[in-house]
C-alpha atoms as a PDB file:
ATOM      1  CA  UNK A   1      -9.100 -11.350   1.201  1.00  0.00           C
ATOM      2  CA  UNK A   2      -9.618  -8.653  -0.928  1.00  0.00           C
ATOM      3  CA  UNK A   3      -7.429  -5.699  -1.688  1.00  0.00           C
ATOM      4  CA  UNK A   4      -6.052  -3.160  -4.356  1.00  0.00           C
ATOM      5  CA  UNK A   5      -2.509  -2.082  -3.770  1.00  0.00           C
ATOM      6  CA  UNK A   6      -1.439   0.812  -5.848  1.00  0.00           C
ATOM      7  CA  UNK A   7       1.737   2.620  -6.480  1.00  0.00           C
ATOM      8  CA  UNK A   8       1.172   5.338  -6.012  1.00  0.00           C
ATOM      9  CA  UNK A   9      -2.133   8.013  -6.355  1.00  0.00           C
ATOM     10  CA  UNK A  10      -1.441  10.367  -9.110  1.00  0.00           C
ATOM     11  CA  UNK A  11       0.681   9.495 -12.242  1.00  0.00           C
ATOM     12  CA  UNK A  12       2.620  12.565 -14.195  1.00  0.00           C
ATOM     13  CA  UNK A  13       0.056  14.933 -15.998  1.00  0.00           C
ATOM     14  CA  UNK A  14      -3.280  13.317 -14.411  1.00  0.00           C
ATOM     15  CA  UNK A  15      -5.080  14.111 -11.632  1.00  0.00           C
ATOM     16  CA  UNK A  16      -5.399  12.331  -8.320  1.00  0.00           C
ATOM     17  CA  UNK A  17      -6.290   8.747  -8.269  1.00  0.00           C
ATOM     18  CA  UNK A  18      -7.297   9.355 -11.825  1.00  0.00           C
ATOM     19  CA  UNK A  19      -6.005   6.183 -13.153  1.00  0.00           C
ATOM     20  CA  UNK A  20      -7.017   4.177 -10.971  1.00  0.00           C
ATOM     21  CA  UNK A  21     -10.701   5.292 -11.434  1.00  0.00           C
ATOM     22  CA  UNK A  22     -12.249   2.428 -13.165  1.00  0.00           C
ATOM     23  CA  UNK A  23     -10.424  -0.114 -10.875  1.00  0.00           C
ATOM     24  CA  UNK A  24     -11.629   1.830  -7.596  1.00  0.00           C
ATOM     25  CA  UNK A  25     -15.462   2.014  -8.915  1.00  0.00           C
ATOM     26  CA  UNK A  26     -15.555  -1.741  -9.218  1.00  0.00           C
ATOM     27  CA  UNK A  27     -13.320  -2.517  -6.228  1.00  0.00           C
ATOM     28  CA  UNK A  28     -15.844  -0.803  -3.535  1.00  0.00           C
ATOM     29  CA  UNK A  29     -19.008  -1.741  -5.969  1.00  0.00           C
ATOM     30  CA  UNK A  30     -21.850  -1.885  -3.347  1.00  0.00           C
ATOM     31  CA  UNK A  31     -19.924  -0.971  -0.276  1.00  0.00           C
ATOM     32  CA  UNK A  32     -21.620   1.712   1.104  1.00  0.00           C
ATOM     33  CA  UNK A  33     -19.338   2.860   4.719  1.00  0.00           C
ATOM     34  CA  UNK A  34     -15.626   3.354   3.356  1.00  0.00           C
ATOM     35  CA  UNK A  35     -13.488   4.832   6.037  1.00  0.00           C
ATOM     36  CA  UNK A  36     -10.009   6.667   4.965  1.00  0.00           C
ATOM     37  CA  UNK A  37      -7.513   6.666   6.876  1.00  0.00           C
ATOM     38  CA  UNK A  38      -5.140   9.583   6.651  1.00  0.00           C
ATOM     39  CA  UNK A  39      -2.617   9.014   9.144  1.00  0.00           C
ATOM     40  CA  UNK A  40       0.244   9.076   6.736  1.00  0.00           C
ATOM     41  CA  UNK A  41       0.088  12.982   6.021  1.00  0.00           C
ATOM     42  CA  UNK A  42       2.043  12.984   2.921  1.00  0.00           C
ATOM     43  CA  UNK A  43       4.039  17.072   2.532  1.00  0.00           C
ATOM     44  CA  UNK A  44       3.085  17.038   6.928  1.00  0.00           C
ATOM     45  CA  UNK A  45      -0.528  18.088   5.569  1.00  0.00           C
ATOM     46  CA  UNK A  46      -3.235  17.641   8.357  1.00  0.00           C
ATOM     47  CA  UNK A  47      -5.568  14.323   8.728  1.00  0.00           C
ATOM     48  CA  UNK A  48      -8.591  17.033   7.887  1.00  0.00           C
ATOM     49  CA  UNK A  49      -6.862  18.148   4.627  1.00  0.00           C
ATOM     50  CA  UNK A  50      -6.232  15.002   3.342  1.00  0.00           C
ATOM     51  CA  UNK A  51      -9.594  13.535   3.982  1.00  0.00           C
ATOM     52  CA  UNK A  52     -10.844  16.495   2.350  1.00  0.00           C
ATOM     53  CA  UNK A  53      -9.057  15.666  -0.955  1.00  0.00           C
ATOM     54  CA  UNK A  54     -10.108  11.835  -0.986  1.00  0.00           C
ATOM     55  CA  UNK A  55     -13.705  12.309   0.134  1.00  0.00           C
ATOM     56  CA  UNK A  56     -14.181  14.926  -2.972  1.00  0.00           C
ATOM     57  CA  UNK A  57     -12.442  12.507  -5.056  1.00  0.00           C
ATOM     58  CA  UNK A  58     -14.440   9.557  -4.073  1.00  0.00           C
ATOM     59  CA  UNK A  59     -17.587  11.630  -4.341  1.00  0.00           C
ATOM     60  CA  UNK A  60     -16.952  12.478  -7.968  1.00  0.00           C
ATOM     61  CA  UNK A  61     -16.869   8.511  -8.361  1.00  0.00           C
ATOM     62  CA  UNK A  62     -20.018   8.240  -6.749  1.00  0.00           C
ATOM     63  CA  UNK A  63     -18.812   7.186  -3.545  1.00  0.00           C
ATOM     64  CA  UNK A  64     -18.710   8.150  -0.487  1.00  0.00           C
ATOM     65  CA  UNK A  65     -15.511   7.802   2.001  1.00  0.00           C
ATOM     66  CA  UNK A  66     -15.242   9.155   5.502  1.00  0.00           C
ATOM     67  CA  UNK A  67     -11.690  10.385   7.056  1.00  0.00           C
ATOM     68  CA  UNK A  68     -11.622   8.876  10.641  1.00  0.00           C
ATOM     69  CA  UNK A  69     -10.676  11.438  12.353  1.00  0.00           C
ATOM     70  CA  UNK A  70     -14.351  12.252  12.120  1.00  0.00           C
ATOM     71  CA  UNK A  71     -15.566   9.444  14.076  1.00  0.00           C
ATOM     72  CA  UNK A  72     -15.730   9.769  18.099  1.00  0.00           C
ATOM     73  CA  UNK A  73     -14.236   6.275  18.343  1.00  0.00           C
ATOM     74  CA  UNK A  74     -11.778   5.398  15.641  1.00  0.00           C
ATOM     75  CA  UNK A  75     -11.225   1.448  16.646  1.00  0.00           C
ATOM     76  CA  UNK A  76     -15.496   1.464  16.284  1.00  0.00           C
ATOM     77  CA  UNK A  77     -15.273   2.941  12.644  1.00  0.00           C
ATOM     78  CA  UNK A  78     -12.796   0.595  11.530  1.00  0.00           C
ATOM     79  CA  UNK A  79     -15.257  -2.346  12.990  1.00  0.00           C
ATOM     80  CA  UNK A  80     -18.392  -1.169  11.460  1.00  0.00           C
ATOM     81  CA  UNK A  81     -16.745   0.023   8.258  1.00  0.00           C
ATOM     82  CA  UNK A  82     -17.627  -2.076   5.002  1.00  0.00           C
ATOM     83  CA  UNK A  83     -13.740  -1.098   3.727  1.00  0.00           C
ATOM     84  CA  UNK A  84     -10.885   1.023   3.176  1.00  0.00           C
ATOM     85  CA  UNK A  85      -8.729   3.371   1.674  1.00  0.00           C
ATOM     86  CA  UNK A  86      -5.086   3.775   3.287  1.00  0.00           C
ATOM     87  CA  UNK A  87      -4.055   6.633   1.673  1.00  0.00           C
ATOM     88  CA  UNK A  88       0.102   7.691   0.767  1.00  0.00           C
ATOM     89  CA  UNK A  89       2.719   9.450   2.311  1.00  0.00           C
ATOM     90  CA  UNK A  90       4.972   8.139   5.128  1.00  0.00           C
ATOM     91  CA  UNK A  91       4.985   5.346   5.850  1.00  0.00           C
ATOM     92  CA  UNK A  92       6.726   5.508   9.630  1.00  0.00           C
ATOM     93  CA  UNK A  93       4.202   7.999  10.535  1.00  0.00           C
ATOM     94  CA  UNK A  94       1.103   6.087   9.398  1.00  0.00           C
ATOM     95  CA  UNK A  95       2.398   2.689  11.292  1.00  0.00           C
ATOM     96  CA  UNK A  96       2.769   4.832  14.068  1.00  0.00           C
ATOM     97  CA  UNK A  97      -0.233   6.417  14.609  1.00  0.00           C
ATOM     98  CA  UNK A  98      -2.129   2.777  13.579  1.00  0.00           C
ATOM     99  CA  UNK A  99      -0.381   1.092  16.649  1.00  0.00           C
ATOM    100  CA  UNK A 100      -0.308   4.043  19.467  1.00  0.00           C
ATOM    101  CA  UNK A 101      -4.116   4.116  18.904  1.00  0.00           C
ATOM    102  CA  UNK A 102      -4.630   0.282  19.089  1.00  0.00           C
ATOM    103  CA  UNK A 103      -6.022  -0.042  15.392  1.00  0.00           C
ATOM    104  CA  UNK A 104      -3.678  -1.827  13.407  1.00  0.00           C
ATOM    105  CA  UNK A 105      -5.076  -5.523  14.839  1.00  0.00           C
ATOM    106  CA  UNK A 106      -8.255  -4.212  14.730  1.00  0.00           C
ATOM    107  CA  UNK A 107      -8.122  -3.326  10.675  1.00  0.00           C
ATOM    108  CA  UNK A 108      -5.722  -6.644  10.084  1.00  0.00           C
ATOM    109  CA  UNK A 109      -9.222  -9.073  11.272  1.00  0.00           C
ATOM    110  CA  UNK A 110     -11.839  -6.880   9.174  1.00  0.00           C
ATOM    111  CA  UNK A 111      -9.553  -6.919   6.009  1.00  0.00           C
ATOM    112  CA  UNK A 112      -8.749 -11.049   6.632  1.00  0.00           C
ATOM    113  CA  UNK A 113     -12.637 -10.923   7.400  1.00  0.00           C
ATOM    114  CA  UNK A 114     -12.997  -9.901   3.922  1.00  0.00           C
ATOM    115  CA  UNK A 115     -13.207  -6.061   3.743  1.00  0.00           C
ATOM    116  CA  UNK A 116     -11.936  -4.491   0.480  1.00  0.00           C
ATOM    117  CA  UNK A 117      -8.525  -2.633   1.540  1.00  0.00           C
ATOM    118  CA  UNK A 118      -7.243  -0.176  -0.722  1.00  0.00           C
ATOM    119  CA  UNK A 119      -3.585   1.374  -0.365  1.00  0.00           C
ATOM    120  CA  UNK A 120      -1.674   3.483  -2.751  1.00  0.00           C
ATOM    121  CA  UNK A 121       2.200   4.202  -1.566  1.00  0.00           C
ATOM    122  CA  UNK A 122       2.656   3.933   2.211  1.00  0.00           C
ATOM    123  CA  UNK A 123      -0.743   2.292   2.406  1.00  0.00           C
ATOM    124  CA  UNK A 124       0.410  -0.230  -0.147  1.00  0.00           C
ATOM    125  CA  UNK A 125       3.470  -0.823   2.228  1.00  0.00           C
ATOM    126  CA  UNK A 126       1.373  -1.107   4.996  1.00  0.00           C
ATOM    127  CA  UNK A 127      -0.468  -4.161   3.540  1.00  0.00           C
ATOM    128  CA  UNK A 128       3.309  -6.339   3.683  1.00  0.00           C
ATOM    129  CA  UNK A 129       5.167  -8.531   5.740  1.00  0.00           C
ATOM    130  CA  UNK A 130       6.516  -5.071   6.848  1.00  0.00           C
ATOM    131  CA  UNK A 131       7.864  -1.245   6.544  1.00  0.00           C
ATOM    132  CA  UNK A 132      11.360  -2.014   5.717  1.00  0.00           C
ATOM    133  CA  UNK A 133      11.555  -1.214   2.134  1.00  0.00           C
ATOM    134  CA  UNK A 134       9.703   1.965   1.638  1.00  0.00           C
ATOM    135  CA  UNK A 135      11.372   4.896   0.640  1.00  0.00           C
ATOM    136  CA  UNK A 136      10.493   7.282   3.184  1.00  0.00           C
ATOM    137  CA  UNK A 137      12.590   9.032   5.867  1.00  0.00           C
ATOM    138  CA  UNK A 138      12.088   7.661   9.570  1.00  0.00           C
ATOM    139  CA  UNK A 139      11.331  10.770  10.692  1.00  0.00           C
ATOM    140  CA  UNK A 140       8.960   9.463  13.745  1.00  0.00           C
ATOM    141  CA  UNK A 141      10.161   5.721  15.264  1.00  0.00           C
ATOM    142  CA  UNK A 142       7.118   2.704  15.614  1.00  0.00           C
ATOM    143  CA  UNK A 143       7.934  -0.037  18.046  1.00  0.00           C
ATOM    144  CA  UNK A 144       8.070  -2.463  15.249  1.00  0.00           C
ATOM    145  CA  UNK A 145       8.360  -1.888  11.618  1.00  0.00           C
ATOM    146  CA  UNK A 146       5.782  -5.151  11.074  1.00  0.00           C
ATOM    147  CA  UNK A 147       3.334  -4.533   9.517  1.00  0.00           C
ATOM    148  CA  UNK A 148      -0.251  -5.181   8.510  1.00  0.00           C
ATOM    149  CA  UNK A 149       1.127  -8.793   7.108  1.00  0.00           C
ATOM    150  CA  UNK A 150      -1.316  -9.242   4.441  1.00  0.00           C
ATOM    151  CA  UNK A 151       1.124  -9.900   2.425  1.00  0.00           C
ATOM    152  CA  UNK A 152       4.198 -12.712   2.985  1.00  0.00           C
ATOM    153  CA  UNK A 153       6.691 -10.008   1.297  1.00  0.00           C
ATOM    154  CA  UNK A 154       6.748  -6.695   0.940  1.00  0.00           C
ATOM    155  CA  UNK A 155       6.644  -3.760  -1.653  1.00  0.00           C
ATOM    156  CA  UNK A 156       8.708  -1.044  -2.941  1.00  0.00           C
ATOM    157  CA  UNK A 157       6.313   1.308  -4.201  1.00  0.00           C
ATOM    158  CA  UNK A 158       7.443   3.604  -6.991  1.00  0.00           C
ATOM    159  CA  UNK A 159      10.125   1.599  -8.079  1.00  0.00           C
ATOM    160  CA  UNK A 160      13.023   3.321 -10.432  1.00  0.00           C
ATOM    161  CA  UNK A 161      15.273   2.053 -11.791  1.00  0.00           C
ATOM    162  CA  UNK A 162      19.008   3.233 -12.383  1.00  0.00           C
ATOM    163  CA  UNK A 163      18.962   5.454 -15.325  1.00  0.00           C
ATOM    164  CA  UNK A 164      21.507   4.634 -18.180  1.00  0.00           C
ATOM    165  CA  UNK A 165      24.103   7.351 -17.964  1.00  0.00           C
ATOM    166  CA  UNK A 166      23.885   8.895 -15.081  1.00  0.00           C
ATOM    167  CA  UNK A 167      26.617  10.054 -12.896  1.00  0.00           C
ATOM    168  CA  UNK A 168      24.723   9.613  -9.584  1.00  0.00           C
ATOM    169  CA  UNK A 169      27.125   8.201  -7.071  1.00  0.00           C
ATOM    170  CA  UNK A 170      24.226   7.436  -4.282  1.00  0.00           C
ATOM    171  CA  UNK A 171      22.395   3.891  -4.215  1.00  0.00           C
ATOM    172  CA  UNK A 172      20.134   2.769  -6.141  1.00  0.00           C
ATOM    173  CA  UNK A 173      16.788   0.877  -5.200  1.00  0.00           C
ATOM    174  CA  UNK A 174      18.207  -2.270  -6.170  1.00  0.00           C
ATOM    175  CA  UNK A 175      21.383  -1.448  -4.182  1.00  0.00           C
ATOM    176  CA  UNK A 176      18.814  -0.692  -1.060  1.00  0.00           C
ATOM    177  CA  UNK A 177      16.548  -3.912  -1.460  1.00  0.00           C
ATOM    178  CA  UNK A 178      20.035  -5.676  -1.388  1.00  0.00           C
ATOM    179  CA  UNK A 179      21.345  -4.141   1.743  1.00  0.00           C
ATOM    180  CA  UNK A 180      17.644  -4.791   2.693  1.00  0.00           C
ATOM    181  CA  UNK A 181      17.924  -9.108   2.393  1.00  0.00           C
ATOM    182  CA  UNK A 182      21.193  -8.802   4.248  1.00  0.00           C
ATOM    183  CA  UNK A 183      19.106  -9.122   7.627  1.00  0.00           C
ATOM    184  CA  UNK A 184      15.808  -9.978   5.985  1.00  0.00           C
ATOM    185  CA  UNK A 185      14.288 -12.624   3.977  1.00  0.00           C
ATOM    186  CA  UNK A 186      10.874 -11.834   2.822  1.00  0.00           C
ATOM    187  CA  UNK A 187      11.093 -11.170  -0.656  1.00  0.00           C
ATOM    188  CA  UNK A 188      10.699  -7.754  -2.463  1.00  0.00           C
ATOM    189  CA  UNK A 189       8.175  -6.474  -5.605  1.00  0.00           C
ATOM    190  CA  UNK A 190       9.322  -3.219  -7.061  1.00  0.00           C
ATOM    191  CA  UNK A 191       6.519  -1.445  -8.201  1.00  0.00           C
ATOM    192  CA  UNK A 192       6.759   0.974 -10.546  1.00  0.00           C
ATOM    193  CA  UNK A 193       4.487   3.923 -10.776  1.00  0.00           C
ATOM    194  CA  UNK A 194       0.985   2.948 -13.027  1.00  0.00           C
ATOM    195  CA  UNK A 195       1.139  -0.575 -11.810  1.00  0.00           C
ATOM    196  CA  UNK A 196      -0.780  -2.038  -9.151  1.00  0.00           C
ATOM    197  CA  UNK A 197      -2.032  -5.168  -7.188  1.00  0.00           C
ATOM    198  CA  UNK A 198      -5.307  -6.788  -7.483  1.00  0.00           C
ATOM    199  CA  UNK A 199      -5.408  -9.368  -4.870  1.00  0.00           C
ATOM    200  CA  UNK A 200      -9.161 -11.367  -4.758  1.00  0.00           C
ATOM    201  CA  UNK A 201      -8.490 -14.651  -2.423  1.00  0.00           C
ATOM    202  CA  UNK A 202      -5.267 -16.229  -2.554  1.00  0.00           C
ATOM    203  CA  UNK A 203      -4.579 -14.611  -6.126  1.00  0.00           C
ATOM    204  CA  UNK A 204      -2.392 -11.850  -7.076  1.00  0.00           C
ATOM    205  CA  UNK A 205      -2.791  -9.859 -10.033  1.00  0.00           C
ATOM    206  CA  UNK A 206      -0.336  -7.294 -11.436  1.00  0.00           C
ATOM    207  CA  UNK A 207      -2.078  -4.847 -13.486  1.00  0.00           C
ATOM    208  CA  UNK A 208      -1.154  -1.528 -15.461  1.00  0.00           C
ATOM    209  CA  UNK A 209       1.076  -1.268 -18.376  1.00  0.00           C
ATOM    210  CA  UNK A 210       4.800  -2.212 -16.750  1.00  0.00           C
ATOM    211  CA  UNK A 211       6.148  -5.152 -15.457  1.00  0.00           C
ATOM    212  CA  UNK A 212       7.515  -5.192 -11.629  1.00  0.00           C
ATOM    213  CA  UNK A 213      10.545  -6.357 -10.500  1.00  0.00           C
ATOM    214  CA  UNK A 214      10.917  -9.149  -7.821  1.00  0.00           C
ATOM    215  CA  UNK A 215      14.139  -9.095  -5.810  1.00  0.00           C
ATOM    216  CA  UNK A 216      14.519 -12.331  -3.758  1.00  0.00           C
ATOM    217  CA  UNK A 217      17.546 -13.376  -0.696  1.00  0.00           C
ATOM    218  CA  UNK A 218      20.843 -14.479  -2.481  1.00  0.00           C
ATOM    219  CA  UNK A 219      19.328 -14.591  -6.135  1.00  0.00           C
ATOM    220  CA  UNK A 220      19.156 -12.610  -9.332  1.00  0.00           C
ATOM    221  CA  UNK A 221      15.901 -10.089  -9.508  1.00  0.00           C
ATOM    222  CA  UNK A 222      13.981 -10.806 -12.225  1.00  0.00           C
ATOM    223  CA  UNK A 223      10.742  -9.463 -14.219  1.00  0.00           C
ATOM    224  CA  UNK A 224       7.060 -10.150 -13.495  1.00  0.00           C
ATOM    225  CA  UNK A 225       4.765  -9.798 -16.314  1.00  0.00           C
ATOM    226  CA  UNK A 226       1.186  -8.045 -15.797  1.00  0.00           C
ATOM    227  CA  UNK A 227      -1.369 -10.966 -15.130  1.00  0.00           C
ATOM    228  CA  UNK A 228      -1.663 -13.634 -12.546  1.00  0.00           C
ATOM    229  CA  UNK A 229       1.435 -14.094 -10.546  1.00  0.00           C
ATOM    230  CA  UNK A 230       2.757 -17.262  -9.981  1.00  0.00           C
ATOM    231  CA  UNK A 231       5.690 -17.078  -8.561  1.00  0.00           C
ATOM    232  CA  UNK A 232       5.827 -18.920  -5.042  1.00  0.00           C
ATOM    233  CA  UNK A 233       7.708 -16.041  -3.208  1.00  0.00           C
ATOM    234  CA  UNK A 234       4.767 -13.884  -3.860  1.00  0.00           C
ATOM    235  CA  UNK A 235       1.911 -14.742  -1.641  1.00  0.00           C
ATOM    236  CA  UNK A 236      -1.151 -13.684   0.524  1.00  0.00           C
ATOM    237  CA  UNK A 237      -0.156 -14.610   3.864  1.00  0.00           C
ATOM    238  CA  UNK A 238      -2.397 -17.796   4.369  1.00  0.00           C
ATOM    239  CA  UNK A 239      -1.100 -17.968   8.115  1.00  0.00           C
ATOM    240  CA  UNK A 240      -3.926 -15.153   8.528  1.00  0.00           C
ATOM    241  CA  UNK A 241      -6.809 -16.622   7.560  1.00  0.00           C
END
């Protein structure tokens, strides 16, 4: 298995995707049919616009991505594509358009197959044991917040955390992730924005310059350092392979 799970796409003061550049470059080195999907419309923008904005990104990398809403048949481009870029936005909307159009099985066997998938935000969510901890507003209903399942836990992409002083009285993300493992057990990486995944096999590498935080059922979070992760909560979901 072979994926790169980011964040998010654009950090403060950069462009899109722009730190992320070298990473993406050697991640779909060689693969010459990269399909994007758009289907999680982040600001309600169209699948049209937002292919637009990744193909002329990947194209200034010397790539070249296709949106699938261009292809007549969208379960055929996800079978003949050589990988993938899930792009961000939300996350409800994106698992709902993958299952009413009878793709999400189809792009879970071609990324186990071995197909580079690439998410950033809801596309990184998409790649876990499911939806349940994003961020976004459920403003369309799936049948089933399960996901893709790449992943035996899931993420919290842009991950804050409570800032000293302030006089917010609403939850926090680590108040969330615990309401979360009330009813859930799968555990929980808070990424925070300039971090991301590097998964190549059954390894898992956390890259950028932060640590993440790892919230498990009934214990104390803790840190995990960039590098290798070892910790046994945090796996590729071997029941897939």
């Amino acid at each position: 298995m072979k994926a790169l799970l980011a964040s998010t796409s654009t950090l403060h003061g950069e462009g899109y995707l722009d730190y992320l550049e070298a990473e993406i470059k050697e991640f779909f080195e060689n693969r010459k049919n990269l399909v994007f999907i758009p289907y999680a419309r982040p600001g309600g923008r169209s699948w049209s616009e937002y292919s637009r904005l990744a193909e002329a990104r990947f194209a200034r990398m010397e790539l070249e991505i296709k949106g699938i809403e261009k292809f007549v048949d969208p379960r055929t481009a996800i079978e003949n594509a050589d990988g993938f870029f899930v792009g961000g936005g939300n996350s409800f909307v994106l698992l709902k358009t993958l299952i009413e159009n009878n793709l999400l099985e189809t792009l879970r066997a071609k990324v186990v197959a071995g197909s580079p998938y690439m998410g950033s935000s809801a596309g990184s969510n998409l790649a876990g044991h499911s939806i349940g901890t994003t961020n976004d507003m459920p403003i369309v209903h799936p049948p089933s917040l399960e996901a893709l399942g790449i992943l035996d836990f899931n993420i919290n992409p842009h991950y804050l955390d409570p800032e000293i002083g302030s006089t917010h009285m609403g939850e926090t993300r680590e108040t969330r992730i615990a309401e979360f493992h009330v009813f859930n057990e799968q555990a929980v990486l808070g990424l925070r924005e300039s971090s991301w995944l590097r998964i190549d096999g059954s390894e898992i590498e956390l890259k950028g310059p932060l640590t993440a935080r790892l919230f498990c059922r009934d214990r104390p979070a803790r840190e995990c350092a960039p590098g290798l992760i070892s910790e046994p909560e945090l796996r590729v979901n071997s029941n897939l392979s």
